[in-house]
Protein backbone atom coordinates (compact mmCIF):
# COMPACT_ATOMS: atom_id res chain seq x y z
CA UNK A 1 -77.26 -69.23 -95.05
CA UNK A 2 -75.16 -66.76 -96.24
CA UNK A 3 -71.85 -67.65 -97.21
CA UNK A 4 -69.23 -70.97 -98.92
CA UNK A 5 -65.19 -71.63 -98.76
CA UNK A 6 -62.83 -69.47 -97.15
CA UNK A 7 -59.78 -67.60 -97.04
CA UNK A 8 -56.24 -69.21 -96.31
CA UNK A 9 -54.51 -67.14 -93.27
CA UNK A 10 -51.79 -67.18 -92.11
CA UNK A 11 -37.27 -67.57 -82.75
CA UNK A 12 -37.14 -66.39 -79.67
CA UNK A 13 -33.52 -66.44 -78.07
CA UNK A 14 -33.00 -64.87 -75.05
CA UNK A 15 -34.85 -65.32 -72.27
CA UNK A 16 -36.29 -61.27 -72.28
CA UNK A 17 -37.59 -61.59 -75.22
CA UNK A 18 -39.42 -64.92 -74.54
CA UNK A 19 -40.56 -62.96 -71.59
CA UNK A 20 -41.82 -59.81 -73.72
CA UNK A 21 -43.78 -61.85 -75.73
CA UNK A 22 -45.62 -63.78 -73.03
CA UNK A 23 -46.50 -60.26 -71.89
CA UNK A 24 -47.57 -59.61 -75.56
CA UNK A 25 -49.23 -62.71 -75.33
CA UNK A 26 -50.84 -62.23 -72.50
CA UNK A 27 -52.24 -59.04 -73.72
CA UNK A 28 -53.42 -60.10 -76.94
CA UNK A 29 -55.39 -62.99 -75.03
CA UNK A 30 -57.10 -60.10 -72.84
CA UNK A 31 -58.52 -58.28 -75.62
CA UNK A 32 -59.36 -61.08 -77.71
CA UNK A 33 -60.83 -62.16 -74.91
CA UNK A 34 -62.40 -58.72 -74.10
CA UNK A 35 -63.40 -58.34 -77.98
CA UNK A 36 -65.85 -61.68 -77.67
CA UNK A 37 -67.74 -60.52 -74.31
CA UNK A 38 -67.89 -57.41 -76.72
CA UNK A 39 -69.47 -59.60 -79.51
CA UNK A 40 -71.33 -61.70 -77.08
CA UNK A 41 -73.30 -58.34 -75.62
CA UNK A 42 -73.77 -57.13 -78.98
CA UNK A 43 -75.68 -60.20 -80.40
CA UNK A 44 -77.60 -60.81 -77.45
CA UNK A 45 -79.13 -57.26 -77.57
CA UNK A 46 -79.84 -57.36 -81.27
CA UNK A 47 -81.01 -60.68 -80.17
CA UNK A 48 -83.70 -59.21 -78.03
CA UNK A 49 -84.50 -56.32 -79.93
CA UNK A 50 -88.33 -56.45 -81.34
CA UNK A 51 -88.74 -54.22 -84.26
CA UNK A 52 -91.99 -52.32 -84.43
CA UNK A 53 -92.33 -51.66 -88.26
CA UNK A 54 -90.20 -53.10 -91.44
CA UNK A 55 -87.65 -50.57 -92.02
CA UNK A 56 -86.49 -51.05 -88.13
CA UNK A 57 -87.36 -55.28 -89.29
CA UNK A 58 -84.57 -55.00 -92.46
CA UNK A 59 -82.40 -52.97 -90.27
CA UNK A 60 -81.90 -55.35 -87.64
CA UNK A 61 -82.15 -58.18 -90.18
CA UNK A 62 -79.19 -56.67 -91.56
CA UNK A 63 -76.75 -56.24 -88.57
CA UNK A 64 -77.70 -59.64 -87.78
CA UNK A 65 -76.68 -60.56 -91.49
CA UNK A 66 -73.55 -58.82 -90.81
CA UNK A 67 -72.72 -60.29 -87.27
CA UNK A 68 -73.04 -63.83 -88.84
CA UNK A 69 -70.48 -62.71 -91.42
CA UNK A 70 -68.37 -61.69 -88.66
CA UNK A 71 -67.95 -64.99 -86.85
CA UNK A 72 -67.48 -66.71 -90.16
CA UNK A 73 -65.02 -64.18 -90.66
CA UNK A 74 -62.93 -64.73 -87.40
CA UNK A 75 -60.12 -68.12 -87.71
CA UNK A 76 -60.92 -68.41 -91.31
CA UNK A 77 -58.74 -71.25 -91.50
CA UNK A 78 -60.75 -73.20 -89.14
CA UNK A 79 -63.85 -72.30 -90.51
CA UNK A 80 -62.40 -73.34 -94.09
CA UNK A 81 -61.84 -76.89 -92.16
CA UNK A 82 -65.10 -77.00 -90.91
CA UNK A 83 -66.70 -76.28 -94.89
CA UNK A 84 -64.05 -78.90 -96.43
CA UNK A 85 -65.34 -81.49 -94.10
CA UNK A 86 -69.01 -80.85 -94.79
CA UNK A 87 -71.10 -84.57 -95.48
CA UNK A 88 -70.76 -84.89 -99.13
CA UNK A 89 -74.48 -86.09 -99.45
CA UNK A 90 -75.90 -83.99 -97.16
CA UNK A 91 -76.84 -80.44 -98.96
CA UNK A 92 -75.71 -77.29 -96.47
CA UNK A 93 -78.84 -75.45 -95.98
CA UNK A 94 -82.50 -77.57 -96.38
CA UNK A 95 -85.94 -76.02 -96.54
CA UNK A 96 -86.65 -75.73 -92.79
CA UNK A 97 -83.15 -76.45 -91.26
CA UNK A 98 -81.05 -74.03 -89.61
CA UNK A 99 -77.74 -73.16 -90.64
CA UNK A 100 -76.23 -73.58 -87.46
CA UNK A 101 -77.55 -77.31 -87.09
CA UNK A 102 -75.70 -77.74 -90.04
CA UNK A 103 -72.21 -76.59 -88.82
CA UNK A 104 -72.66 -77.92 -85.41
CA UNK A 105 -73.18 -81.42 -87.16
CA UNK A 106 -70.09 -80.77 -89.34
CA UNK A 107 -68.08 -79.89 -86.87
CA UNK A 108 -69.11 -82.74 -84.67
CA UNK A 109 -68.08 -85.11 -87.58
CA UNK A 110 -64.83 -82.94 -87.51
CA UNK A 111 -64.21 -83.07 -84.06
CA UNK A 112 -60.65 -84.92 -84.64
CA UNK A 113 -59.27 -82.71 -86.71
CA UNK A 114 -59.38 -79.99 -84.12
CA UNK A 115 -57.91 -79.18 -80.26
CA UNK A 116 -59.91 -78.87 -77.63
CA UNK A 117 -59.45 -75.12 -77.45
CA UNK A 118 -60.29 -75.02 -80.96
CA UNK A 119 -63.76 -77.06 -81.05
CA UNK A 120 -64.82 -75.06 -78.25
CA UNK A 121 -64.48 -71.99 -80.30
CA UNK A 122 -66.19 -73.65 -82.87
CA UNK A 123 -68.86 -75.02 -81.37
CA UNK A 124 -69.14 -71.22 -79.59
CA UNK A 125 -69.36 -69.37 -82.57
CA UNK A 126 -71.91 -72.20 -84.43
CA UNK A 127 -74.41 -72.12 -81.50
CA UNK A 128 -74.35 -68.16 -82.32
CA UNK A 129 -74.78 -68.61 -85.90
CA UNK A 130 -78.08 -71.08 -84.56
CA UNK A 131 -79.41 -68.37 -82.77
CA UNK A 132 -79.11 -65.22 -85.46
CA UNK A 133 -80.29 -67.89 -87.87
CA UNK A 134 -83.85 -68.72 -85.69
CA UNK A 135 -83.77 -64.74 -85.45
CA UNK A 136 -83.56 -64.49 -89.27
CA UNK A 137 -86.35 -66.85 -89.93
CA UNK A 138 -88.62 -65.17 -87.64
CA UNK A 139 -87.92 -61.40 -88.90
CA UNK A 140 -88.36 -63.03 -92.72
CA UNK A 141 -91.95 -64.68 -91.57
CA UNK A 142 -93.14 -61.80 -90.46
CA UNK A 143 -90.87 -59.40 -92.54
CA UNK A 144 -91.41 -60.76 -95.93
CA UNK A 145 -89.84 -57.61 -96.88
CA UNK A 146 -86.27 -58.83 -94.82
CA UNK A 147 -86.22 -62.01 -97.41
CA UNK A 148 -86.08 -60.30 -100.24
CA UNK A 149 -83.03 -57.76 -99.14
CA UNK A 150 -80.04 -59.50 -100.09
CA UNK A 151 -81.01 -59.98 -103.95
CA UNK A 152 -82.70 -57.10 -104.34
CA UNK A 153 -80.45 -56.50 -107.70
CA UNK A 154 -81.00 -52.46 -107.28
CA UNK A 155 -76.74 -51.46 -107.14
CA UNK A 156 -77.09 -50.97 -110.70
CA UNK A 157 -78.74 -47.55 -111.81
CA UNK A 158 -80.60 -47.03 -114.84
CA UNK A 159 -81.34 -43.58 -116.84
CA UNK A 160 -84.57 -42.01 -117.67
CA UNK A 161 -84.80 -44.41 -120.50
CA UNK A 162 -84.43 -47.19 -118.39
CA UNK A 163 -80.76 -48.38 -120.00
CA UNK A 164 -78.08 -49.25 -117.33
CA UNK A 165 -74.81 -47.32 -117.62
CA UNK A 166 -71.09 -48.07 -115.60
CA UNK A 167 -72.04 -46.89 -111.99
CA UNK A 168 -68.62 -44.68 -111.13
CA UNK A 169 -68.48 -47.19 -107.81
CA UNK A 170 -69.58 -50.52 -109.92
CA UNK A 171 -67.80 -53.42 -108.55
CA UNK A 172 -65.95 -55.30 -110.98
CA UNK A 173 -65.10 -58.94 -110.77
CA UNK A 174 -61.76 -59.64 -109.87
CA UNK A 175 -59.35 -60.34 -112.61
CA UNK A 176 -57.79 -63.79 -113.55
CA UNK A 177 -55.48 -65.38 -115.68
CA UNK A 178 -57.33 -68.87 -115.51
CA UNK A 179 -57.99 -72.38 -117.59
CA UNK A 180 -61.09 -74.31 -118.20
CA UNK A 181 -61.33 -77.89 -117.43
CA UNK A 182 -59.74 -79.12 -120.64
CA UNK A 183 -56.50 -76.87 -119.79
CA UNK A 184 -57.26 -73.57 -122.33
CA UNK A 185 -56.52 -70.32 -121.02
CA UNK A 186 -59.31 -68.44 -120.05
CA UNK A 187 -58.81 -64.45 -119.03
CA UNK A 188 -61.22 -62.35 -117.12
CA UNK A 189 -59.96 -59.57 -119.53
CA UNK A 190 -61.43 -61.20 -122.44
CA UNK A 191 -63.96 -63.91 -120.78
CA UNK A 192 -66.38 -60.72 -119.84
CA UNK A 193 -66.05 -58.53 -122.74
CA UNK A 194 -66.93 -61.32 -125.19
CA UNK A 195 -70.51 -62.10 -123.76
CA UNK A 196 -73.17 -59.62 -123.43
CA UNK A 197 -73.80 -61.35 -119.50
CA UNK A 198 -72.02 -63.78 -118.00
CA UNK A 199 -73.78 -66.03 -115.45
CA UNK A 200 -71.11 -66.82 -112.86
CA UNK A 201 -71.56 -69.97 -110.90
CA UNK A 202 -69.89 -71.09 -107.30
CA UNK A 203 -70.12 -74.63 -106.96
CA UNK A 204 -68.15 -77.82 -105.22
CA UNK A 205 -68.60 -81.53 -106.73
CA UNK A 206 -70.13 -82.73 -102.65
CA UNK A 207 -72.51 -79.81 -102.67
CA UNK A 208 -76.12 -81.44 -103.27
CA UNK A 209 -77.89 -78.70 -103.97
CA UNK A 210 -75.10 -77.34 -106.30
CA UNK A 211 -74.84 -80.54 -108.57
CA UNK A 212 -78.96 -80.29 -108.40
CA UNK A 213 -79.35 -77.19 -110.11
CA UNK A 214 -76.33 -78.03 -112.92
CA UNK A 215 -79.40 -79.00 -115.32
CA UNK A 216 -81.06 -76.13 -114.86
CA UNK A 217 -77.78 -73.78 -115.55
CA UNK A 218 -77.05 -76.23 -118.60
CA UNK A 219 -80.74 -74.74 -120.28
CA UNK A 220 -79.84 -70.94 -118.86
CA UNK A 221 -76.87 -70.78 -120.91
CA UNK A 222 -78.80 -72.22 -124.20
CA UNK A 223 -81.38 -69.15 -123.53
CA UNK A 224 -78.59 -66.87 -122.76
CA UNK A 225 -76.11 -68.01 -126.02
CA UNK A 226 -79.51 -66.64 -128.11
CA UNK A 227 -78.61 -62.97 -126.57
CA UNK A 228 -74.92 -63.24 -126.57
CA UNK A 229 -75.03 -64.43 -123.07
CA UNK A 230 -73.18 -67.16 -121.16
CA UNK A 231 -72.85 -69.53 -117.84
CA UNK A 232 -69.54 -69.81 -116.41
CA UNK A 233 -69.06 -72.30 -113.68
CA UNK A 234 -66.02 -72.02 -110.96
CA UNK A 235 -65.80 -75.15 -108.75
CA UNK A 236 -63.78 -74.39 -105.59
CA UNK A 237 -62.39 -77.87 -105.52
CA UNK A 238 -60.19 -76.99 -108.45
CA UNK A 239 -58.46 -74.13 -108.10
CA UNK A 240 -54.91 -74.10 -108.47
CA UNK A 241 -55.27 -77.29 -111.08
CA UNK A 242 -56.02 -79.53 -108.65
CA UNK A 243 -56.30 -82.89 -110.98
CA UNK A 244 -58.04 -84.75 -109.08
CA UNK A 245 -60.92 -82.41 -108.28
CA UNK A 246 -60.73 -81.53 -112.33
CA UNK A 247 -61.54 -85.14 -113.44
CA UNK A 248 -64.23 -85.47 -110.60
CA UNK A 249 -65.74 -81.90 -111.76
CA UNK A 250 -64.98 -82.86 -115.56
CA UNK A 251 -67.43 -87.15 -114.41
CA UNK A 252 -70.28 -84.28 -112.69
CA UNK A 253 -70.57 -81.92 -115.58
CA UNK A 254 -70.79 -84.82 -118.00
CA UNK A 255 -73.10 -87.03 -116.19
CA UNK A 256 -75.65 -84.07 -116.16
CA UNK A 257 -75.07 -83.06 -119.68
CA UNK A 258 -73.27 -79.28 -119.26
CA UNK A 259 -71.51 -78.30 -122.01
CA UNK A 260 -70.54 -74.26 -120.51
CA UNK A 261 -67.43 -73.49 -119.99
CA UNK A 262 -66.21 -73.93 -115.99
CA UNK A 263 -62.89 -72.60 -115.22
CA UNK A 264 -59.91 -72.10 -112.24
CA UNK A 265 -57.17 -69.93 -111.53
CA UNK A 266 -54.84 -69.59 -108.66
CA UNK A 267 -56.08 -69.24 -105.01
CA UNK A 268 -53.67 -66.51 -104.85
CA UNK A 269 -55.02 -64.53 -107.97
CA UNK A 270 -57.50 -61.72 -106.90
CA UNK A 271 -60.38 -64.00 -108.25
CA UNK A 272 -59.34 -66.66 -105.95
CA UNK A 273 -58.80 -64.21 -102.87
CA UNK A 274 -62.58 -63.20 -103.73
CA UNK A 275 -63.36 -66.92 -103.99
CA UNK A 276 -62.28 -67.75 -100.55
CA UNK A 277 -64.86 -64.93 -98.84
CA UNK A 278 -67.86 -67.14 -100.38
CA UNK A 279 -69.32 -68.98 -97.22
CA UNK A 280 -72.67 -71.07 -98.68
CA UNK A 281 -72.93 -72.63 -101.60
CA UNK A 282 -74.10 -72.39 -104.45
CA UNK A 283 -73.67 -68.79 -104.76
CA UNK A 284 -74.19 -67.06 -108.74
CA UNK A 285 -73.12 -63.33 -109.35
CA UNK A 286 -74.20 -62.00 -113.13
CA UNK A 287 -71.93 -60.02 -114.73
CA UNK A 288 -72.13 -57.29 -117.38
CA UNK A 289 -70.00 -57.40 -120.74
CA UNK A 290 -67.68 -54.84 -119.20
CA UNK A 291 -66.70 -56.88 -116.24
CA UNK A 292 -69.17 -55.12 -113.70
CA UNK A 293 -71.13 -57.04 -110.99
CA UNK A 294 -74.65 -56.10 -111.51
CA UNK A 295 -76.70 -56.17 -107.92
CA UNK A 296 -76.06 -58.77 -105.41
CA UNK A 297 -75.15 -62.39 -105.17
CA UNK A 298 -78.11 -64.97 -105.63
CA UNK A 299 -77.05 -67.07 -102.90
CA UNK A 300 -78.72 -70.58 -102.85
CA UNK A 301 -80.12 -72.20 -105.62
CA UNK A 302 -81.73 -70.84 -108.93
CA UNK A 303 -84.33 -73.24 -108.82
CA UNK A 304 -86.06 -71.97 -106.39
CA UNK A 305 -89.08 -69.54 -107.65
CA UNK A 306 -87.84 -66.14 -105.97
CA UNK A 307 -84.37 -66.98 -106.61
CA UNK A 308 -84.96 -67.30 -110.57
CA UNK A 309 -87.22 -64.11 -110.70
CA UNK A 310 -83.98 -62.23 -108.70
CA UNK A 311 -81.32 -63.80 -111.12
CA UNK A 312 -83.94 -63.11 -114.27
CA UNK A 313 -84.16 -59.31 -113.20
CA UNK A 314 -80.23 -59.16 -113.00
CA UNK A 315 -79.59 -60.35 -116.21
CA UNK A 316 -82.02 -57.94 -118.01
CA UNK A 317 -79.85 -55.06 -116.01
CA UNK A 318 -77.29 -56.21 -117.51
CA UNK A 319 -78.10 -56.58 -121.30
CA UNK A 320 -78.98 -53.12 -120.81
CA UNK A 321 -75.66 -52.14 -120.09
CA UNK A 322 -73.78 -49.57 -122.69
């Protein structure tokens, strides 16, 4: 549901050391090991918590939001395995699937590429994700209020006029020294300030419903060019250059007639350290013309009706912007 790609992470010679580090070892082990019963306890209680009104609804909601970012967040580099070997036809979240179904299939179809001890954690942290998620979809039926939290598009204040000003706490996107398919350098620096709003899009060229909503971006960025506005697209697959994924983006864009600019920069840039904490896809952030984040990530795509009305609201914040 929530969340993409992710991060990268990360000689002994006499025998006492070998045997201070099995005792370090050993230790570590423990309170890992003590730190998931920890987890474990936590989720089940939150788990059977029953909320009795919907402020107590969107509070749990949201510690449940946040425990699922948690487990994504633990062994990043497996969980970056399990994304990379998603089914390239198959689309990661459907209407009335659960999120966890899709990473237990994944990682089923992955199963080679890990050790035991590693598919069991896996698995483990999936089947969790399965249950939050069945949580989630119950709070949001009879929370409507809970479905609506995460784009709510309210970090931005306005003044008594109603025009948005820099927030002293806005977020602003991380900076880049980038290209665009066709190899011309593209900075954040200048990228931003040259566009009134900037639609920024998080795609891959095997994500279904990313390559679905393409069109619809394509027609955005006409409507936006009329206010100074823009779509930028980032595909995943093609940061650091990667060639190959650039001539397989370059066949996509083409074959659904987008003519914005899509761009990459180094994994190891800030952008692309930002890049690799997006979990589901697509995900779109708008931007305002002084490099701000306005509200929250529209996670999922912009076809859908509430999704559009969310990203609509967003981009009037930020043509209001000073």
């Amino acid at each position: 549901m929530k969340f993409s790609k992710l991060s990268k992470i990360l000689t002994v010679v006499l025998l006492v050391s070998v045997l201070a580090i099995s005792l370090i070892a050993c230790s570590t082990s423990k309170d890992n090991k003590d730190e998931k019963q920890s987890t474990d306890s936590s989720i089940s209680t939150l788990m059977a918590t029953e909320p009795s009104d919907a402020d107590e609804a969107l509070k749990l909601y949201n510690q449940l939001m946040k425990k699922e970012n948690e487990i994504l967040s633990t062994d990043k580099a497996l969980w970056e395995k399990v994304f990379m070997a998603s089914n390239k036809e198959t689309p990661m979240i459907e209407d009335g699937t659960n999120y966890g179904d899709f990473l237990l299939k994944t990682i089923e179809s992955a199963k080679d590429q890990f050790t035991d001890e590693e598919y069991k954690k896996l698995v483990a942290g999936a089947e969790q994700i399965k249950e939050i998620e069945g949580k989630l979809t119950i709070l949001e039926q009879k929370y409507p209020e809970c479905a609506k939290a995460p784009g709510n598009g309210d970090s931005v204040p306005a003044d008594s006029n109603g025009v948005v000003s820099n927030s002293s706490d806005a977020t602003s996107f991380p900076s880049f020294d980038g290209k665009d398919l066709d190899g011309n350098d593209v900075k954040s620096s200048e990228l931003f300030a040259n566009s009134n709003v900037t639609v920024v899009n998080y795609w891959f060229s095997t994500c279904k419903p990313c390559v679905g909503e393409l069109s619809e971006l394509e027609a955005l960025n006409k409507k936006l060019a009329e206010k100074g506005g823009q779509v930028v697209g980032i595909n995943t697959f093609t940061l650091d250059g990667d060639k190959t994924a650039i001539s397989e983006a370059k066949d996509i864009l083409s074959k659904k007639g987008v003519t914005y600019k899509n761009i990459w920069f180094d994994s190891n840039s800030d952008a692309g350290k930002f890049t690799s904490g997006i979990f589901s896809y697509p995900t779109t952030y708008v931007v305002d013309k002084n490099g701000n984040i306005v509200g929250e990530p529209i996670v999922g795509a912009i076809t859908e009706k509430n999704q559009a009305k969310t990203l609509e609201k967003l981009i009037d914040q930020a043509l209001q912007v000073k």
